[in-house]
C-alpha atoms as a PDB file:
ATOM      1  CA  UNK A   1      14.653  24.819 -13.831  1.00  0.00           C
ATOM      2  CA  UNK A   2      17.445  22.433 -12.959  1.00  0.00           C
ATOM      3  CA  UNK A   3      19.408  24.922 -11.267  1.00  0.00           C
ATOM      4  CA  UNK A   4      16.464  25.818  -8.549  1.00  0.00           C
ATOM      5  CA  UNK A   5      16.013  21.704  -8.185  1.00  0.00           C
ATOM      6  CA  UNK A   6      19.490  21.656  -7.579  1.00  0.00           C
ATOM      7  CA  UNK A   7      19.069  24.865  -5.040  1.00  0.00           C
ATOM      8  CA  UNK A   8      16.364  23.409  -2.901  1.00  0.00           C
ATOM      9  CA  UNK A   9      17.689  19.660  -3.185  1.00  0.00           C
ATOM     10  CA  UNK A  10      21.025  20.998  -1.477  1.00  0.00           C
ATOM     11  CA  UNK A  11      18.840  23.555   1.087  1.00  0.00           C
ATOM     12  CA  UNK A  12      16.752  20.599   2.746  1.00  0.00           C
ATOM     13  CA  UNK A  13      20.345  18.521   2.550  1.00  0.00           C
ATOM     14  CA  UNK A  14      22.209  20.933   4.447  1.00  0.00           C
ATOM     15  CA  UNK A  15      18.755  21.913   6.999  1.00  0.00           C
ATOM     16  CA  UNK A  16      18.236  18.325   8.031  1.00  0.00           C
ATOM     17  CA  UNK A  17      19.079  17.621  11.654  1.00  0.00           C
ATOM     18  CA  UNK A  18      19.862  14.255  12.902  1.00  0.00           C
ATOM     19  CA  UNK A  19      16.693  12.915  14.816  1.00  0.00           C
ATOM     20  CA  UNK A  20      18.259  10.271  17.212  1.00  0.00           C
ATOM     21  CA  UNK A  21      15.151   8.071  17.176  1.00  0.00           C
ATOM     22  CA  UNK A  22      15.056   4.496  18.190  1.00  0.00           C
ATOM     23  CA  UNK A  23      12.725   1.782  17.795  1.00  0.00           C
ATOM     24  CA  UNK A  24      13.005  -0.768  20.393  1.00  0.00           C
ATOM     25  CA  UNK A  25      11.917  -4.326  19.492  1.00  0.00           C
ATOM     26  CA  UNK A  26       8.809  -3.889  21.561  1.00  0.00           C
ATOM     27  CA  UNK A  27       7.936  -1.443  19.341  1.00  0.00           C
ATOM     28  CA  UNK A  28       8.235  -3.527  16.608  1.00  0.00           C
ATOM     29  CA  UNK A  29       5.753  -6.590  18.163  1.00  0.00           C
ATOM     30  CA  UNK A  30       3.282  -3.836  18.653  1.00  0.00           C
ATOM     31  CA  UNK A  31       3.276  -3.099  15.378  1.00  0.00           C
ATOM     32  CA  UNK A  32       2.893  -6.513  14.046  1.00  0.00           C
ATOM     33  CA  UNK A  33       0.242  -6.890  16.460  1.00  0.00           C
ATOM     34  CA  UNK A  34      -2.148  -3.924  15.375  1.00  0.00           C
ATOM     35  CA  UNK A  35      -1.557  -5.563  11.792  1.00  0.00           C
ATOM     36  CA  UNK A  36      -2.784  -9.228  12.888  1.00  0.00           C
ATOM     37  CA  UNK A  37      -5.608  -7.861  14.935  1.00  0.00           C
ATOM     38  CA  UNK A  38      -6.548  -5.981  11.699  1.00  0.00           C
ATOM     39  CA  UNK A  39      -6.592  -8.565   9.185  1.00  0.00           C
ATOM     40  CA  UNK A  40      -8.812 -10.710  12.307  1.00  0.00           C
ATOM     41  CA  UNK A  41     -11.678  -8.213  12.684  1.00  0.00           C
ATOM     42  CA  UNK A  42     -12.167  -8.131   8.670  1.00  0.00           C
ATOM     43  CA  UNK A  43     -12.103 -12.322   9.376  1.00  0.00           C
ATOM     44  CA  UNK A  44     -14.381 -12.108  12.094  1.00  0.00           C
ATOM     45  CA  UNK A  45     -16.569  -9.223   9.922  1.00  0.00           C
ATOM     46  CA  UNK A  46     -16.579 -10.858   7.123  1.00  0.00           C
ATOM     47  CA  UNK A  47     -17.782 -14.398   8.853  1.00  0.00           C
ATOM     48  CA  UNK A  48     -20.010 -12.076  10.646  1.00  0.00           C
ATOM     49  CA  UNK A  49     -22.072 -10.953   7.637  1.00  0.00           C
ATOM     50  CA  UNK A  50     -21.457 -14.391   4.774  1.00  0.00           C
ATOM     51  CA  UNK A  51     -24.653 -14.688   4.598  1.00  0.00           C
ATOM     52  CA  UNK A  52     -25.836 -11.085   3.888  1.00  0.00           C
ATOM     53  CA  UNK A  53     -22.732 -11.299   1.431  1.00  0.00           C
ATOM     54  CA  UNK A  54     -23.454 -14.000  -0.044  1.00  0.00           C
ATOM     55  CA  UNK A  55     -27.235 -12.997  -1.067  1.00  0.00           C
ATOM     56  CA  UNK A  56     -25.879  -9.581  -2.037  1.00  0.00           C
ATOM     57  CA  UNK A  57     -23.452 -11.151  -4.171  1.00  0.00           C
ATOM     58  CA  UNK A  58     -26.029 -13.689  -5.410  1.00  0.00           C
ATOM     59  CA  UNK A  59     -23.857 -16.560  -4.371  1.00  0.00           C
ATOM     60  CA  UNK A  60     -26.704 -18.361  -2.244  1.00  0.00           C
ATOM     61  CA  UNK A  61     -29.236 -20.991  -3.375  1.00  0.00           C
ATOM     62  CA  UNK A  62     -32.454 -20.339  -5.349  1.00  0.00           C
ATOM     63  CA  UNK A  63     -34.624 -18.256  -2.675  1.00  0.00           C
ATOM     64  CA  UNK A  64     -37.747 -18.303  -4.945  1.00  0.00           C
ATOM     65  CA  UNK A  65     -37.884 -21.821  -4.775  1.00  0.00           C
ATOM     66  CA  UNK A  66     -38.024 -21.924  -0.985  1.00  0.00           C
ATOM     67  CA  UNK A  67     -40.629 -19.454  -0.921  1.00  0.00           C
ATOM     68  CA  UNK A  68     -42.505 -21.010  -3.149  1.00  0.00           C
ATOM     69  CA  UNK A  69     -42.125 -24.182  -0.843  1.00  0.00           C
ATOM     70  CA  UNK A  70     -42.751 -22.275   2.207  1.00  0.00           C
ATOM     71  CA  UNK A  71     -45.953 -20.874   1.163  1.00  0.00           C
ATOM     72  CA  UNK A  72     -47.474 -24.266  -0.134  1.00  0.00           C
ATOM     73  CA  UNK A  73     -47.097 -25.750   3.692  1.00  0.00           C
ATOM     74  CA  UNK A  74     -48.554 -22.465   4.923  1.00  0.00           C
ATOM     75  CA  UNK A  75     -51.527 -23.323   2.570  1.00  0.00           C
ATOM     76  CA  UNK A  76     -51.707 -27.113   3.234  1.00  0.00           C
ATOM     77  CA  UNK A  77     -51.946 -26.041   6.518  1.00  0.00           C
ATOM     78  CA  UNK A  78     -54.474 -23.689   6.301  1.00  0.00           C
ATOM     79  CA  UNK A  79     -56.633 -26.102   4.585  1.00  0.00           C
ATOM     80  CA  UNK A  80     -56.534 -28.941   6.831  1.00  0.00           C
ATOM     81  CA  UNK A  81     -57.323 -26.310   9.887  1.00  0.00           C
END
């Protein structure tokens, strides 16, 4: 077992190439810009859809209790009609 490690540690040592690859510091402010735009859209997503988040999380005030207030001015108003 250690000996065929050993065997095809040394056959991808003695196969690799050198690649002669260069990353220019352009490259590198691209990079960090796809990263920054990333973490913005979830920002802007996320501000997007608090509200839907919030109710799905049940973070948001009592809703029954605005119903409840909503639909006794829909009958006051009913009445006096």
């Amino acid at each position: 077992m250690k000996k065929s490690i050993f065997f095809a540690i040394m056959l991808f040592a003695i196969g690799v190439a050198p690649a002669f690859a260069y990353i220019d510091p352009g490259s590198g402010s691209a990079i960090m810009s796809v990263i920054i735009g990333f973490f913005v859209a979830i920002g802007v997503l996320v501000k997007t859809f608090w509200y839907r988040i919030k109710g799905f999380l049940g973070l948001s005030k009592n809703k029954k209790t605005d119903s409840i207030n909503n639909s006794d001015l829909q009958d006051k108003g009913e009445d006096s009609k």
